[in-house]
Protein backbone atom coordinates (compact mmCIF):
# COMPACT_ATOMS: atom_id res chain seq x y z
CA UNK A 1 21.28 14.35 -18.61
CA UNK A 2 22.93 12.12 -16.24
CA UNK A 3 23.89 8.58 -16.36
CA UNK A 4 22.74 6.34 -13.50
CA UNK A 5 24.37 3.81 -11.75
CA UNK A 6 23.17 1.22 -14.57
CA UNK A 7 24.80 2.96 -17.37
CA UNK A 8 21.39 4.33 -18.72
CA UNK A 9 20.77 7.53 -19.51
CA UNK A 10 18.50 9.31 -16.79
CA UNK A 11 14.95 10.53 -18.48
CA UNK A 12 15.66 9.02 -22.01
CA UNK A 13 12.85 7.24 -22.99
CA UNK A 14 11.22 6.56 -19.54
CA UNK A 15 8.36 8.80 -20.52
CA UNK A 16 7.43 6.15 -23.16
CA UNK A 17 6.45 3.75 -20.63
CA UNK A 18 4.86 5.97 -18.12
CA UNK A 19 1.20 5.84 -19.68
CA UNK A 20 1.24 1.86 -20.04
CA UNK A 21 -1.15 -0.41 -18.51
CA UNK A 22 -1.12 -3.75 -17.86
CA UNK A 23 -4.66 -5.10 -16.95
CA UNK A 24 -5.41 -8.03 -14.18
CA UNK A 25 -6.81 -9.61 -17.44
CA UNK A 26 -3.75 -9.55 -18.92
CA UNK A 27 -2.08 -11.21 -16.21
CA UNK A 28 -4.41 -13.86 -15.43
CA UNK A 29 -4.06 -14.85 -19.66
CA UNK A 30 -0.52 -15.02 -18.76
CA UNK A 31 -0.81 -18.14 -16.04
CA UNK A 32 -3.54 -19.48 -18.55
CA UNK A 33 -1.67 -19.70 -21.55
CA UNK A 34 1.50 -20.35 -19.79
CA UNK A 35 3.09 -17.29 -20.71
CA UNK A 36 5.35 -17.02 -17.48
CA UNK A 37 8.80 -16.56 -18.62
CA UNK A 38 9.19 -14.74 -15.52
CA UNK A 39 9.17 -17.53 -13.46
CA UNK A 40 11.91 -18.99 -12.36
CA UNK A 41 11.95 -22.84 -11.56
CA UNK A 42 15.01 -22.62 -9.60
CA UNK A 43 14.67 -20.11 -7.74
CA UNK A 44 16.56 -16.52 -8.25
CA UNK A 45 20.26 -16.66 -7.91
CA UNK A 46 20.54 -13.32 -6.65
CA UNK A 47 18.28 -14.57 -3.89
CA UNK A 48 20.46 -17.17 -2.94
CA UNK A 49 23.45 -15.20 -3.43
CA UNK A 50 21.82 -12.49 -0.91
CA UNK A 51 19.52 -14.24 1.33
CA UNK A 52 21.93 -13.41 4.47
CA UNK A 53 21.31 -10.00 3.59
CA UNK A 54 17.81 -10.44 3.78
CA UNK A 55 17.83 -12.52 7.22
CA UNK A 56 20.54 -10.30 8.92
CA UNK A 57 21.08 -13.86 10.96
CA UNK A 58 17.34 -13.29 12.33
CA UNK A 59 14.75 -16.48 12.66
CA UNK A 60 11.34 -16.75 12.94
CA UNK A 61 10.69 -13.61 10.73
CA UNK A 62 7.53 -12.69 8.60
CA UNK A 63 8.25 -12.11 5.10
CA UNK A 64 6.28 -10.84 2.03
CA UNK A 65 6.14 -11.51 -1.45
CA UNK A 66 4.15 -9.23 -3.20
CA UNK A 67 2.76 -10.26 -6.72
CA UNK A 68 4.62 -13.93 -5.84
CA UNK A 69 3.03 -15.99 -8.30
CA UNK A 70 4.39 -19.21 -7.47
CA UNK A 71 7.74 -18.50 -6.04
CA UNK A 72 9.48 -21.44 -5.05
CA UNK A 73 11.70 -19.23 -2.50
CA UNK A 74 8.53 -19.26 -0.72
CA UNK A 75 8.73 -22.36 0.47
CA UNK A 76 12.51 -22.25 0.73
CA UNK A 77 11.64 -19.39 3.86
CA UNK A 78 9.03 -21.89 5.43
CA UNK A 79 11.07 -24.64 5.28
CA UNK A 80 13.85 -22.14 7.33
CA UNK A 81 11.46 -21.59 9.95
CA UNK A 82 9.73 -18.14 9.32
CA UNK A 83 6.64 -17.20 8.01
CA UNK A 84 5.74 -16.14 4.32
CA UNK A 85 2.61 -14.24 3.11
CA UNK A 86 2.27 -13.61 -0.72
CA UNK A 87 -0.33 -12.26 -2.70
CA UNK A 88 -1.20 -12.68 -6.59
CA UNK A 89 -3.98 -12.06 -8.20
CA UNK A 90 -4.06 -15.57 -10.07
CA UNK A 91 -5.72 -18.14 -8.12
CA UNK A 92 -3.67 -20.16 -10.44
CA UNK A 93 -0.51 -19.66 -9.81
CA UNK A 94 -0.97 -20.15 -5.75
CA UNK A 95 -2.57 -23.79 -7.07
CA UNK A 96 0.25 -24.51 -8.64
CA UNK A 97 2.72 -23.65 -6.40
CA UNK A 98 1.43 -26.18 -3.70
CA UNK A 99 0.97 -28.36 -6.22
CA UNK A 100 4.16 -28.22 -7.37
CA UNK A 101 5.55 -28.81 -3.73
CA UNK A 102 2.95 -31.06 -2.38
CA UNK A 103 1.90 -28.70 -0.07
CA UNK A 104 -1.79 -29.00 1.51
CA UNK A 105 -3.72 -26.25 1.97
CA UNK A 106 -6.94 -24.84 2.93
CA UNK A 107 -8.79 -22.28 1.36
CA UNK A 108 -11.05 -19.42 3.18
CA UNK A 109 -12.50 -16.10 2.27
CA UNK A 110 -10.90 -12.91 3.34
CA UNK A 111 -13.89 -11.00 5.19
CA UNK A 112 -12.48 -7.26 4.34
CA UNK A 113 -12.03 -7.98 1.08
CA UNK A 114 -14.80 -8.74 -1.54
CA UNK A 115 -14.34 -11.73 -3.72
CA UNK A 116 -10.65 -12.54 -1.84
CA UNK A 117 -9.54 -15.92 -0.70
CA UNK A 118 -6.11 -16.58 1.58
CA UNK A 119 -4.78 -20.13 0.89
CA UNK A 120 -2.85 -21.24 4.25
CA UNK A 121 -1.02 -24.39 3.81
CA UNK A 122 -1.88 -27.01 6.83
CA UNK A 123 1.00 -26.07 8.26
CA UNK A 124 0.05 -22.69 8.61
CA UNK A 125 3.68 -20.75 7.65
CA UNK A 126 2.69 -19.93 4.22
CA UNK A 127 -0.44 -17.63 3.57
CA UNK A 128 -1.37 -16.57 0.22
CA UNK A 129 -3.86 -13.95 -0.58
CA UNK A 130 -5.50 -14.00 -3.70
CA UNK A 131 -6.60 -10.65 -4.69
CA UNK A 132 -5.17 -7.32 -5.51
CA UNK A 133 -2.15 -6.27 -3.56
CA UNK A 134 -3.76 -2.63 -3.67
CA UNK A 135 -6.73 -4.19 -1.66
CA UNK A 136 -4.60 -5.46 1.35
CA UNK A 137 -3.45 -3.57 4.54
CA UNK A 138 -1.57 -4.35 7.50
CA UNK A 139 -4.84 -4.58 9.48
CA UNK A 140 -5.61 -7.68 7.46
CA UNK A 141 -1.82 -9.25 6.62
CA UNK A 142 0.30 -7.61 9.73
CA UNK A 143 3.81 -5.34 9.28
CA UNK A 144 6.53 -7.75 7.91
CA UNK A 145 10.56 -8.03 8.84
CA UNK A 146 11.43 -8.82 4.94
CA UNK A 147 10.70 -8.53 1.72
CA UNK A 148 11.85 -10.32 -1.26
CA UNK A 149 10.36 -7.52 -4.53
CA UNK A 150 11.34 -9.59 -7.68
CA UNK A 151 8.85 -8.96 -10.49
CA UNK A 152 6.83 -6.98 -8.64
CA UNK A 153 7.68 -3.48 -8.66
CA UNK A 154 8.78 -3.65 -12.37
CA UNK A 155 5.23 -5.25 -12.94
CA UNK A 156 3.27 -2.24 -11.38
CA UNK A 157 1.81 -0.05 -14.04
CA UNK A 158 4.05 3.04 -13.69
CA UNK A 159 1.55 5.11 -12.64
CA UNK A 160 0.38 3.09 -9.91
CA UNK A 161 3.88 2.98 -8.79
CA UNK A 162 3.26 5.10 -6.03
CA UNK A 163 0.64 3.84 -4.69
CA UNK A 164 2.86 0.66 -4.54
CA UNK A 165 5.79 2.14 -2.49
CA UNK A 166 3.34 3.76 0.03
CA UNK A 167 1.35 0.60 0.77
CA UNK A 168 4.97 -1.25 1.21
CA UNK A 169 6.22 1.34 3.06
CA UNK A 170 2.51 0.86 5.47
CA UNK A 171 4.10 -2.82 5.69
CA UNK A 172 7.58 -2.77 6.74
CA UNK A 173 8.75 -2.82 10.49
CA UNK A 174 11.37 -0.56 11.71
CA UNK A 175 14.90 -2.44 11.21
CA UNK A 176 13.23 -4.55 8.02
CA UNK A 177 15.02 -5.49 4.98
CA UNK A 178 13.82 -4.78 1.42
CA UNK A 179 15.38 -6.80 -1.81
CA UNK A 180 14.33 -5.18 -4.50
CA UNK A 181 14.68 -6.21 -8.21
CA UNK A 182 14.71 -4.20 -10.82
CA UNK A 183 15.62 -4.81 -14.53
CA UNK A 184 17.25 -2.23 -16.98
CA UNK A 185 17.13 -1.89 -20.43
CA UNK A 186 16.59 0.95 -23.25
CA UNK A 187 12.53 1.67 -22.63
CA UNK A 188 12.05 2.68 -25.88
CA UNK A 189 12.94 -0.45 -27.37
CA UNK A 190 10.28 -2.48 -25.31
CA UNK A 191 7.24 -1.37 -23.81
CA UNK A 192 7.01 -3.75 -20.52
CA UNK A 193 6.44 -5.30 -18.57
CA UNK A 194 9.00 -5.55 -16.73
CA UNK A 195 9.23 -1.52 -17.23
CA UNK A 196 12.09 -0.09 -16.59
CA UNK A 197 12.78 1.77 -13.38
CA UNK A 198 15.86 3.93 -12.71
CA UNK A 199 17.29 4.51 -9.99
CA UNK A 200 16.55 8.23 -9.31
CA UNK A 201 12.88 6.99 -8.65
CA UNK A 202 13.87 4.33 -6.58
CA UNK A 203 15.86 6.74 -4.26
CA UNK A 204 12.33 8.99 -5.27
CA UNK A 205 10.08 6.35 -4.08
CA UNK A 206 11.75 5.04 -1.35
CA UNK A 207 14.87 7.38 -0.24
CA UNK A 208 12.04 9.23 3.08
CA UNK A 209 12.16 6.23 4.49
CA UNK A 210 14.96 3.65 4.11
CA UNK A 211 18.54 3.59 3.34
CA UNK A 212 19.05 2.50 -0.28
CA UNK A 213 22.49 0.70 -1.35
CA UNK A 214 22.71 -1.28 -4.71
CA UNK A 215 24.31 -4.60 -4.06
CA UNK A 216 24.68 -6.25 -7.71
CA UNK A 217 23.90 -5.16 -11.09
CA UNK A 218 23.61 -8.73 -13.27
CA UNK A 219 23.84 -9.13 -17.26
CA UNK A 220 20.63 -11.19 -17.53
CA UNK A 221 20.24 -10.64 -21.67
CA UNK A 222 18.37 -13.95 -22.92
CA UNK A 223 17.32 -14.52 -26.82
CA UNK A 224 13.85 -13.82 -25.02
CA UNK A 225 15.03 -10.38 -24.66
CA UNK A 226 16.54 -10.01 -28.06
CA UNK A 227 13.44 -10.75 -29.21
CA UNK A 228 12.09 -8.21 -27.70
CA UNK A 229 14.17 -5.96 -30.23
CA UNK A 230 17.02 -5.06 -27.16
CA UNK A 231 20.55 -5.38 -27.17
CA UNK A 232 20.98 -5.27 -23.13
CA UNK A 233 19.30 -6.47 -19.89
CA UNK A 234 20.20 -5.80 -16.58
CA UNK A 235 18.81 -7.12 -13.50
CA UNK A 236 19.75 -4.37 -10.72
CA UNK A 237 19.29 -5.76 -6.63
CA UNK A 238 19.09 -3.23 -3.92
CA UNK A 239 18.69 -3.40 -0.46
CA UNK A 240 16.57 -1.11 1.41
CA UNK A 241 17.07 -1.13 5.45
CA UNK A 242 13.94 0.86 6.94
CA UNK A 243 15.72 2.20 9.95
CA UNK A 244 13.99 3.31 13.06
């Protein structure tokens, strides 16, 4: 058994997580009862830190922020000049975000999707679907430059992971830039979300089709996570460049 790059040992435990689901109840109780520990208020450091990764000194780009919630980088892109879509299944959370930043917006179904709505602010650089992420294409939302994947990867159910990665993949122009998130920790102590994913099945998921390089590994271990019952946290950012 080998270790991977984040010190963890390859295959222990990840089998404890693989048959965990997470319903889209659960997740809407979470923006209800204010459970969202996972947001973060001022923005993600690492995003900051590696935003010119991102970019690659390009304007005017589409990005996408799957599962966004209320991201406030979101309106850090807009406010750069390019073009954000998001999509969340919590009407919610896309309230509040242009709440939060006084942002008006208009509201109108999505005809190929049952039940969806897109909130556009007036503006028109920020479009957020609400509705699963499984239910959108790139007929409906278009291919995207960037991606900024905190929280959501390590928020799919594990076994829907794949069917994650290929609809990303179905997203991405040649020459984009992924940042990808992930978070590591012993899986048996905690049984997500965020699950753990290792980096074998990131190269797995994503290693046909992009060039993978790990940029940062962070010590992000909170008292939230102790309580949890772990003793380490790591958030782990990689970039993945879809080449042509």
């Amino acid at each position: 058994m080998e270790r991977s790059a984040d010190g963890v040992l390859e295959g222990s435990g990840i089998g404890s997580q693989k048959d965990r689901v997470v319903t889209e109840e659960e997740w809407l109780q979470k923006w209800e009862t204010g459970n969202i520990g996972f947001h973060k208020e001022q923005g993600h450091p690492l995003f900051q830190k590696y935003l010119d990764v991102l970019l690659n000194g390009r304007s005017g780009l589409r990005l996408f922020f799957p599962l966004c919630g209320k991201a406030v980088e979101m309106k850090w892109l807009a406010d750069m000049g390019h073009s954000v879509v998001g999509v969340e299944v919590s009407e919610q959370a896309l309230k509040e975000f242009f709440a939060e930043h006084n942002l008006p917006y208009c509201e109108e179904p999505v005809p190929e999707i049952s039940g969806a709505k897109k909130l556009q602010s007036a503006s028109g650089n920020i479009s957020l679907y609400c509705c699963s992420i499984y239910d959108l294409s790139s007929s409906i939302v278009g291919k995207f430059d960037g991606v900024w994947d905190r929280g959501a990867l390590v928020a799919v159910n594990p076994c829907d992971r794949q069917r994650y990665v290929s609809l990303m993949i179905t997203l991405m122009e040649k020459n984009s830039s992924y940042l990808l998130v992930t978070v590591s920790y012993d899986p048996n102590k905690h049984k997500g979300p965020p699950f753990y994913v290792p980096e074998s099945e990131i190269k797995s998921l994503f290693g046909n089709h992009c060039e993978i390089k790990c940029l940062q590994k962070v010590d992000d271990f909170s008292d939230r996570h102790r309580q949890w019952g772990l003793d380490y946290f790591l958030e782990v950012l990689y970039v993945l460049k879809f080449v042509a």
